[in-house]
PDB file of N, CA and C in Angstrom:
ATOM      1  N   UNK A   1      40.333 -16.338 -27.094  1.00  0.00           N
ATOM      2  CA  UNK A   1      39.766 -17.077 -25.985  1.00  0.00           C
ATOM      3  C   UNK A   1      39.511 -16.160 -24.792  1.00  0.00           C
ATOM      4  N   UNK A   2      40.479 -15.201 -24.640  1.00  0.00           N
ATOM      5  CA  UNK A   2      40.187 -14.572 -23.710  1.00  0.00           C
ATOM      6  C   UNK A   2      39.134 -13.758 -23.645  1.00  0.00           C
ATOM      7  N   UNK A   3      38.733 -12.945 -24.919  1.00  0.00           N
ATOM      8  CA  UNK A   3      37.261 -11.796 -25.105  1.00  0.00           C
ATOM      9  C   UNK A   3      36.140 -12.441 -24.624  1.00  0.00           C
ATOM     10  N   UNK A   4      36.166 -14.282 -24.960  1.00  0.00           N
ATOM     11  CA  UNK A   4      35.399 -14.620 -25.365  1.00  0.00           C
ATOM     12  C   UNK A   4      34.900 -15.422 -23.751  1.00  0.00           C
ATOM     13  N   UNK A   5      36.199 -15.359 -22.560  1.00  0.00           N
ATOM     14  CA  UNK A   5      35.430 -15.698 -21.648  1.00  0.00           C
ATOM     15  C   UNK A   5      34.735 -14.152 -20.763  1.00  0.00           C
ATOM     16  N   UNK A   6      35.927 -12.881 -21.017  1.00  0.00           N
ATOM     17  CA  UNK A   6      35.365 -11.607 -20.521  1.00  0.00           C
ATOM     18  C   UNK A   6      33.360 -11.263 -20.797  1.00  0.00           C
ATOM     19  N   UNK A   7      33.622 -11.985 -22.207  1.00  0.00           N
ATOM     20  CA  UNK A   7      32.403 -11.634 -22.924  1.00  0.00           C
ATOM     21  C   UNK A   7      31.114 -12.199 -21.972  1.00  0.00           C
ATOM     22  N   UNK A   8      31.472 -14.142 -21.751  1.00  0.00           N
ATOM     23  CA  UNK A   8      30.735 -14.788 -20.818  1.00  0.00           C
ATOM     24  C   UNK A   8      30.496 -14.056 -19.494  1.00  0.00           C
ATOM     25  N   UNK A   9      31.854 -13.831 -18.815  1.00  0.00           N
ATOM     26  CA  UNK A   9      31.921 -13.424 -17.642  1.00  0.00           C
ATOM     27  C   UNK A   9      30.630 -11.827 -17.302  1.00  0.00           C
ATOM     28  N   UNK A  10      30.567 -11.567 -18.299  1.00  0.00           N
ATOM     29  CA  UNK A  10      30.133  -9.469 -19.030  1.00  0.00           C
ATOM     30  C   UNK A  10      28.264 -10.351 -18.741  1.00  0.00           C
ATOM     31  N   UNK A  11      28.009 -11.190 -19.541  1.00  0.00           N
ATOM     32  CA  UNK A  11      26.475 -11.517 -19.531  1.00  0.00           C
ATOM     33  C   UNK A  11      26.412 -12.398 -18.314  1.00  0.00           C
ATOM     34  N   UNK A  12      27.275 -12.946 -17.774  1.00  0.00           N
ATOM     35  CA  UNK A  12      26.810 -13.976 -16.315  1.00  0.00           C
ATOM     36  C   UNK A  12      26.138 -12.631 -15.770  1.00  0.00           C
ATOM     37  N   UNK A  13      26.929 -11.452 -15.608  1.00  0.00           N
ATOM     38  CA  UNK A  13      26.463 -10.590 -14.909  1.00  0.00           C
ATOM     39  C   UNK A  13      25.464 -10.134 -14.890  1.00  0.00           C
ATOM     40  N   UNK A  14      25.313  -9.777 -16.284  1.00  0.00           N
ATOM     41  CA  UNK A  14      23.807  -9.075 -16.315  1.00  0.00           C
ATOM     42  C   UNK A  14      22.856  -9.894 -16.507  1.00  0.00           C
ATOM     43  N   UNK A  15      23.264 -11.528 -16.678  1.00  0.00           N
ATOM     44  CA  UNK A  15      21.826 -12.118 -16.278  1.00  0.00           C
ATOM     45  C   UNK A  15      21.291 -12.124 -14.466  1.00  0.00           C
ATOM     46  N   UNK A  16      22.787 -12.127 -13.891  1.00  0.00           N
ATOM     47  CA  UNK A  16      22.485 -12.063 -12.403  1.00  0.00           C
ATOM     48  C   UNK A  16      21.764 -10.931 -11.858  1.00  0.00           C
ATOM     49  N   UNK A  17      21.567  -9.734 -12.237  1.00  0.00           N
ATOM     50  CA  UNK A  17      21.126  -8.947 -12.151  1.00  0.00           C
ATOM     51  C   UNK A  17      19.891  -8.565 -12.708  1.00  0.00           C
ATOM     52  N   UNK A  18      19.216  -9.087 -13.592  1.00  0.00           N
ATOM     53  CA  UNK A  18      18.024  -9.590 -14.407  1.00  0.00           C
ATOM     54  C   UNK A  18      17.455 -10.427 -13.427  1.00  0.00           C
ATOM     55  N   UNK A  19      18.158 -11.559 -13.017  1.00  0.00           N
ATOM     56  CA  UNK A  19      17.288 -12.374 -11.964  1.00  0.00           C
ATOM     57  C   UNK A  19      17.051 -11.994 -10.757  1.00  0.00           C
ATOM     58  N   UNK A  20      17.819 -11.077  -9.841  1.00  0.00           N
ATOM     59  CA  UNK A  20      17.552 -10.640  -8.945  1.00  0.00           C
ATOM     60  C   UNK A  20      16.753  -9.529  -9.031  1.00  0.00           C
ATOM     61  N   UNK A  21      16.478  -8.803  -9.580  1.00  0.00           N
ATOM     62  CA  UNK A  21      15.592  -7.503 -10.128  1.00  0.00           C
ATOM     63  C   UNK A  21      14.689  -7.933 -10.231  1.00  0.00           C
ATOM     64  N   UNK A  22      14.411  -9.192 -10.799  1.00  0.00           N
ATOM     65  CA  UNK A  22      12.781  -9.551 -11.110  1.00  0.00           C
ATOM     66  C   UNK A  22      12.647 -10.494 -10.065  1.00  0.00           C
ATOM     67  N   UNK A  23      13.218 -11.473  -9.446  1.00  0.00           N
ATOM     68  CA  UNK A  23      12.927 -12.366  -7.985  1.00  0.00           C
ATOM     69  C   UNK A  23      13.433 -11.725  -6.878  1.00  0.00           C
ATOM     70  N   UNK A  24      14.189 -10.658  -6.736  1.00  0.00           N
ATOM     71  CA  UNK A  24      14.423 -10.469  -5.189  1.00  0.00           C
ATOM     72  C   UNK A  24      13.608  -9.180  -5.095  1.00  0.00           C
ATOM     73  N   UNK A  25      13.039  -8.846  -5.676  1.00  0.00           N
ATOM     74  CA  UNK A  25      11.469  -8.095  -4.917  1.00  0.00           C
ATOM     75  C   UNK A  25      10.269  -9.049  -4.885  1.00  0.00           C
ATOM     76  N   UNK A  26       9.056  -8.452  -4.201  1.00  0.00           N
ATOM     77  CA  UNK A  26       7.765  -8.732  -4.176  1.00  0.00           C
ATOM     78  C   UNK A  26       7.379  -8.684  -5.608  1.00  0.00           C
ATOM     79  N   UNK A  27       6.487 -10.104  -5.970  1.00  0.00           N
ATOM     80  CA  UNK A  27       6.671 -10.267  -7.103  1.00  0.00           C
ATOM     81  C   UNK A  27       4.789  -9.953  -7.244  1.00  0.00           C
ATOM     82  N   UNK A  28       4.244  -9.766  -6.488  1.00  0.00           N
ATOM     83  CA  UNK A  28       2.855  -8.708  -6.524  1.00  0.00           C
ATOM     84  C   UNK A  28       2.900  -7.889  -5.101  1.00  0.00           C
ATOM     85  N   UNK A  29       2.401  -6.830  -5.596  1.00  0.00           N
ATOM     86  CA  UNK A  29       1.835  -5.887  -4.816  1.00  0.00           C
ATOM     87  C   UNK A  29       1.205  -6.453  -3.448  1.00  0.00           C
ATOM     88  N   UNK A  30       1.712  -5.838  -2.242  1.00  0.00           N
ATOM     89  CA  UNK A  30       1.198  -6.043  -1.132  1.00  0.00           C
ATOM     90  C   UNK A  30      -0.658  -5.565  -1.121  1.00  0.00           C
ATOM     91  N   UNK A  31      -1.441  -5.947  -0.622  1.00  0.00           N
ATOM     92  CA  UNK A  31      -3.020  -5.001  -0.469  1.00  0.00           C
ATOM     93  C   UNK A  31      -2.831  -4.539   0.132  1.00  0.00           C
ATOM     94  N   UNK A  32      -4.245  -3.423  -0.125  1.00  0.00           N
ATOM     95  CA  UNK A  32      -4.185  -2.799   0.939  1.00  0.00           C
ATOM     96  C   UNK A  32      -5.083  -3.031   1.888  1.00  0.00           C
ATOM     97  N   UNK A  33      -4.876  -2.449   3.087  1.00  0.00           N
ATOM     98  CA  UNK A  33      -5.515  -2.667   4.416  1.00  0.00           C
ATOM     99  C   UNK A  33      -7.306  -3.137   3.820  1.00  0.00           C
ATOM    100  N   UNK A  34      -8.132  -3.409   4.432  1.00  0.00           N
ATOM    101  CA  UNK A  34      -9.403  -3.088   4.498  1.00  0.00           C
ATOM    102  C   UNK A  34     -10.051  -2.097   5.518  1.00  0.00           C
ATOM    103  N   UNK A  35     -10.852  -1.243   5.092  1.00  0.00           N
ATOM    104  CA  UNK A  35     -10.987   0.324   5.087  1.00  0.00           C
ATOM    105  C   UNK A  35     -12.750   0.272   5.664  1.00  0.00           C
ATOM    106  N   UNK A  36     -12.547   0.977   6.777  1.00  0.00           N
ATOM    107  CA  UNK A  36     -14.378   1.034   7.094  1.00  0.00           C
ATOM    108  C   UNK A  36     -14.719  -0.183   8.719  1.00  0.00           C
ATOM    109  N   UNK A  37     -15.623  -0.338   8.657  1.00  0.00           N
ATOM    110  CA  UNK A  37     -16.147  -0.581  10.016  1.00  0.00           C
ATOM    111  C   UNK A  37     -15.411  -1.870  10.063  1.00  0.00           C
ATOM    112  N   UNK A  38     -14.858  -2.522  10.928  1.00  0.00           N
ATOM    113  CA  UNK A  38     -13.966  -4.012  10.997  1.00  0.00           C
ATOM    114  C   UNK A  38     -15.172  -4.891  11.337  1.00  0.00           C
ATOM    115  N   UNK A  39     -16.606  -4.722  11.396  1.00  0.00           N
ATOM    116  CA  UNK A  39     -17.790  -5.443  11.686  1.00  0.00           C
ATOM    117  C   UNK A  39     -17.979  -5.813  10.295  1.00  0.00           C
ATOM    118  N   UNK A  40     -17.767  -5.350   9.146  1.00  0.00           N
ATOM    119  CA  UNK A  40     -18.302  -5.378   7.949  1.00  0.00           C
ATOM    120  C   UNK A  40     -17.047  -5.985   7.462  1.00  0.00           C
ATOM    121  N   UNK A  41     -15.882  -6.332   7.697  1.00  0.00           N
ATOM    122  CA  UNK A  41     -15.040  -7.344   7.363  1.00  0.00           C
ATOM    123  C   UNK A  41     -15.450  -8.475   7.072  1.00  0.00           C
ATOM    124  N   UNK A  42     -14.641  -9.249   5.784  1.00  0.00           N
ATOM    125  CA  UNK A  42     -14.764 -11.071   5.873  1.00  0.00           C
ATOM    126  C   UNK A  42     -13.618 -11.247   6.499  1.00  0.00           C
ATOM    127  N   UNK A  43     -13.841 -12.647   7.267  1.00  0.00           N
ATOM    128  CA  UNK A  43     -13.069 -13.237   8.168  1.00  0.00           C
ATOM    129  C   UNK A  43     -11.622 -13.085   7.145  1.00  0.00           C
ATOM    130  N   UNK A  44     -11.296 -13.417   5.758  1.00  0.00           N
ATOM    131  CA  UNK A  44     -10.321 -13.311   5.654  1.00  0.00           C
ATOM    132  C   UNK A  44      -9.613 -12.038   5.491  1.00  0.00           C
ATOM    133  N   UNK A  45     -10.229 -10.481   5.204  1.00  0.00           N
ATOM    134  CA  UNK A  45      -9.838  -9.295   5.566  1.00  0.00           C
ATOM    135  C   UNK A  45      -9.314  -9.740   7.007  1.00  0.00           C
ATOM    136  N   UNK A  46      -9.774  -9.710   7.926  1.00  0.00           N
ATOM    137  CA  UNK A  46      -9.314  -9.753   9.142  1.00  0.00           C
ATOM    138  C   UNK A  46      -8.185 -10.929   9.670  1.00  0.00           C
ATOM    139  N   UNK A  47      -8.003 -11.086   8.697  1.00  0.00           N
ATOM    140  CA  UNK A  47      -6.769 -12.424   9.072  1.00  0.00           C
ATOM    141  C   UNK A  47      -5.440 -12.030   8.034  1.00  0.00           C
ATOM    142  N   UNK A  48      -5.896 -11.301   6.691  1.00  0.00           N
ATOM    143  CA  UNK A  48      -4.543 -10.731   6.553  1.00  0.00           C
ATOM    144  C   UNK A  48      -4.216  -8.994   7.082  1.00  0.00           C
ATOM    145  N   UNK A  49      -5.413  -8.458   7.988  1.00  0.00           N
ATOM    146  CA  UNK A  49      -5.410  -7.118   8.559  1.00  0.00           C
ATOM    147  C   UNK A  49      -4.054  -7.899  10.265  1.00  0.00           C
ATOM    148  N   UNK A  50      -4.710  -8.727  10.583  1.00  0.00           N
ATOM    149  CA  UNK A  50      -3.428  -9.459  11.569  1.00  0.00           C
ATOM    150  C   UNK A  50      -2.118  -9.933  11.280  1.00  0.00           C
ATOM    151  N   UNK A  51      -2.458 -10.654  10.254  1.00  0.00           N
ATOM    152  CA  UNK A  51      -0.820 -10.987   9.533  1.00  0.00           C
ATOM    153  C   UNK A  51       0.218  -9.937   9.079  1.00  0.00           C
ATOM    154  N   UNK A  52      -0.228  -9.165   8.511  1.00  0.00           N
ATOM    155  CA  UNK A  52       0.172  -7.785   8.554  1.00  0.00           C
ATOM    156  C   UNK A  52       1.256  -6.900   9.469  1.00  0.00           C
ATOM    157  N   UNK A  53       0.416  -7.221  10.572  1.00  0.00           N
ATOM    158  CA  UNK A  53       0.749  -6.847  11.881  1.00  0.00           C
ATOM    159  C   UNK A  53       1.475  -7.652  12.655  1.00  0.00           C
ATOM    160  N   UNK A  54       1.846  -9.160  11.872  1.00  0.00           N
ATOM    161  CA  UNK A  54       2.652  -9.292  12.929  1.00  0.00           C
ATOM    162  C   UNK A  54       2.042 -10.495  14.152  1.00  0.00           C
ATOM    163  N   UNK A  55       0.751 -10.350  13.907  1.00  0.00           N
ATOM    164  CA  UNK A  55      -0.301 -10.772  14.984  1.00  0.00           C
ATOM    165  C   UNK A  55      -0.786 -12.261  14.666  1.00  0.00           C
ATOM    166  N   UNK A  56      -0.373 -12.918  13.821  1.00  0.00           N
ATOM    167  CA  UNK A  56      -0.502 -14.227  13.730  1.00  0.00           C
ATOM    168  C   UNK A  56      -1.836 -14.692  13.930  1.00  0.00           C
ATOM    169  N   UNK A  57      -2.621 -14.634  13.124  1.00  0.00           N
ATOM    170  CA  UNK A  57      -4.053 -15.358  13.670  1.00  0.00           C
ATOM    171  C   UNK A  57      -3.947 -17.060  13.634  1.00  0.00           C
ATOM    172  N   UNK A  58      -5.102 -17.836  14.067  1.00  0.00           N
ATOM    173  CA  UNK A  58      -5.067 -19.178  14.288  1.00  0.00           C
ATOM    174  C   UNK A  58      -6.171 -19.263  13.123  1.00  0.00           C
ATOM    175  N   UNK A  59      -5.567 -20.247  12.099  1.00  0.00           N
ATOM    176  CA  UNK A  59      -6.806 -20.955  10.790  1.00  0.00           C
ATOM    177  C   UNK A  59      -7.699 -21.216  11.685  1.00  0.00           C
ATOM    178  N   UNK A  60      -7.742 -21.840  12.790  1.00  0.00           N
ATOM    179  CA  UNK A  60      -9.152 -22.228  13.311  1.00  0.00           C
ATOM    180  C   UNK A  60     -10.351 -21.606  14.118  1.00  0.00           C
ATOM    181  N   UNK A  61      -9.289 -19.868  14.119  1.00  0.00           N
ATOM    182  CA  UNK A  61     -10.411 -18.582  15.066  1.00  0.00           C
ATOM    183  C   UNK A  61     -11.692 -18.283  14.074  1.00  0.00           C
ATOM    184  N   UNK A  62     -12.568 -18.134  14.912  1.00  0.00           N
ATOM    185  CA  UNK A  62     -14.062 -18.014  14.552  1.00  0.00           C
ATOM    186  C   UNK A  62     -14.166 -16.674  14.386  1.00  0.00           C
ATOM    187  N   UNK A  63     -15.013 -16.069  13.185  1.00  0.00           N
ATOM    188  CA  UNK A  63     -15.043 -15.033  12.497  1.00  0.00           C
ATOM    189  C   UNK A  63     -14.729 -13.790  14.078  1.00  0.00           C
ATOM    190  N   UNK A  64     -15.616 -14.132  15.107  1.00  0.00           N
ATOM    191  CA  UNK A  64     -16.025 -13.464  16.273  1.00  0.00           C
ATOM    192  C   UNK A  64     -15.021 -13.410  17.235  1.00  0.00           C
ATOM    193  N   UNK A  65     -13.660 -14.383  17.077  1.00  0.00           N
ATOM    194  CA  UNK A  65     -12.449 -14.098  18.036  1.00  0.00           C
ATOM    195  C   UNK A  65     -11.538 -13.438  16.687  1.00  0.00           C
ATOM    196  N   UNK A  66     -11.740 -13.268  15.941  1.00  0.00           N
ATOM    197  CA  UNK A  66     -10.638 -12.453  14.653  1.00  0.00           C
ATOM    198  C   UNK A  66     -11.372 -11.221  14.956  1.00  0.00           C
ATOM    199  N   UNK A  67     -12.565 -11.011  15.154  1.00  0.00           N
ATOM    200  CA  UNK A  67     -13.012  -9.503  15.147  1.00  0.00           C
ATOM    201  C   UNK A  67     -12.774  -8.912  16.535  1.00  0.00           C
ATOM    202  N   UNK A  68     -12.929  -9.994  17.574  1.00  0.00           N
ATOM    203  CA  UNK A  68     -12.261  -9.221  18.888  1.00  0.00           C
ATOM    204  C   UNK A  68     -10.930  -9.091  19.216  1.00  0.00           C
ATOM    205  N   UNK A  69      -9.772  -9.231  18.399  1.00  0.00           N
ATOM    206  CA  UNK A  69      -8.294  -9.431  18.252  1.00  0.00           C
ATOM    207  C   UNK A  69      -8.337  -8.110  17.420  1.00  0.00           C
ATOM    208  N   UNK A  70      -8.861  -7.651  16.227  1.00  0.00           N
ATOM    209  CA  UNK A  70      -8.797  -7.024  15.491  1.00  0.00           C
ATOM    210  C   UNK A  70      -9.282  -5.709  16.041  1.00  0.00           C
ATOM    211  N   UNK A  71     -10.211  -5.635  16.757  1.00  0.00           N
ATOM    212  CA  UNK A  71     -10.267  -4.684  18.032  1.00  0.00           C
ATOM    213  C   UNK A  71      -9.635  -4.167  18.953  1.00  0.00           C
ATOM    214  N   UNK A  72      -8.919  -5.074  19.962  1.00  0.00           N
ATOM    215  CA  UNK A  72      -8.336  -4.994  20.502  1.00  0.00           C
ATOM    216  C   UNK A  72      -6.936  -4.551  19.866  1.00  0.00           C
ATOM    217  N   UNK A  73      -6.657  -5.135  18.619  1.00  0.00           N
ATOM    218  CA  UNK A  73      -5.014  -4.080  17.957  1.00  0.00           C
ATOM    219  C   UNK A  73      -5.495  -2.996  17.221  1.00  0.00           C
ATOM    220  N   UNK A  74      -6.584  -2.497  16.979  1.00  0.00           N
ATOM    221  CA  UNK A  74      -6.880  -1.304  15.939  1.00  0.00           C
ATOM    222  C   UNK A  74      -5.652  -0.303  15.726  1.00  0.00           C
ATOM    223  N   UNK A  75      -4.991  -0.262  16.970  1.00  0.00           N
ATOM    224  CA  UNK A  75      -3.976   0.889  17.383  1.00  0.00           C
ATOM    225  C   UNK A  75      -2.366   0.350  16.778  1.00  0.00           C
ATOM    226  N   UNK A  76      -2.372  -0.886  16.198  1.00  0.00           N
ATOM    227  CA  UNK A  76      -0.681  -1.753  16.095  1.00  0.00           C
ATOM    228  C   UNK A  76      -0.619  -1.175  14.866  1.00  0.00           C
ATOM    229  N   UNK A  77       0.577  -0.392  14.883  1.00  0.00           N
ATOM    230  CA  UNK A  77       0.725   0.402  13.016  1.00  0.00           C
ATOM    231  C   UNK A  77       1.154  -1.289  12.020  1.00  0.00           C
ATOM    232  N   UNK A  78       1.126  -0.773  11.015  1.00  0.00           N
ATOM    233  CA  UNK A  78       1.644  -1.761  10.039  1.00  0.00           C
ATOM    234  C   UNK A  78       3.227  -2.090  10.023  1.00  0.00           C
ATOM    235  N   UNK A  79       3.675  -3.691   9.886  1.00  0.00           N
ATOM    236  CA  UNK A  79       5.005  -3.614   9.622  1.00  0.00           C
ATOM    237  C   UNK A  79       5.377  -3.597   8.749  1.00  0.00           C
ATOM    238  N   UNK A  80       6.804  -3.060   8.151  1.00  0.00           N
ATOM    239  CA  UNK A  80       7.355  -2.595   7.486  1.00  0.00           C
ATOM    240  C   UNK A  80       7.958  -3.928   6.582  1.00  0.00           C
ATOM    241  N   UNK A  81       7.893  -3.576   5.281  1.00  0.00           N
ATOM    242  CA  UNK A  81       8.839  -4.320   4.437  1.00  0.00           C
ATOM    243  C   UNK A  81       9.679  -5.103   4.903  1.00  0.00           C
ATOM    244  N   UNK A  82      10.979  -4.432   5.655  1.00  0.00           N
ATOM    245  CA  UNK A  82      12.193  -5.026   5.811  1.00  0.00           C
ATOM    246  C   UNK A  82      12.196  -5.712   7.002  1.00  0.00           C
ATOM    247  N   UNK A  83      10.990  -5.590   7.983  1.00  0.00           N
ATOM    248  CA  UNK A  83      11.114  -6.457   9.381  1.00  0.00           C
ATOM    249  C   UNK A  83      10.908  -7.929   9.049  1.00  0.00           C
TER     250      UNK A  83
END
C-alpha cells in the first residue's frame, strides 16, 4: 500500500508539472511589432502596436486618433513579459 501511494504521489507530480509547462506559458507566440511607415498600418496593427505598450487604445478610436497616439508614442519601448 505504501509503493503504491509513493507511486501516486511520484505521477501527481509529474502530471503537475506537465500542466504547468504547457499552461503556465504563452500558449502562442507574441507578434511581432508592425514594421515600416505607421501611415500604412491597419487600424488593428495600431491597436495591438498600443496594447503592447501599455497604452490602452479605445474600441471606438477612429483609424486617424490611433495613428496620432501611435505617433505621438513612436519613442515608448515595448513591455516586457513579466510587467
Amino acid at each position: 500500500m505504501q509503493s503504491k501511494n509513493l507511486f501516486l504521489g511520484f505521477a501527481g507530480m509529474v502530471t503537475a508539472a506537465a500542466v504547468w509547462a504547457i499552461w503556465g506559458s504563452d500558449m502562442l507566440p507574441a507578434q511581432p511589432d508592425p514594421t515600416g511607415d505607421p501611415n500604412d498600418w491597419t487600424a488593428d496593427e495600431m491597436r495591438r502596436w498600443l496594447h503592447v505598450r501599455g497604452l490602452l487604445p479605445n474600441e471606438s478610436s477612429t483609424r486617424e486618433e490611433l495613428l496620432a497616439r501611435v505617433k505621438a508614442n513612436l519613442r515608448v519601448p515595448r513591455r516586457s513579459a513579466s510587467s
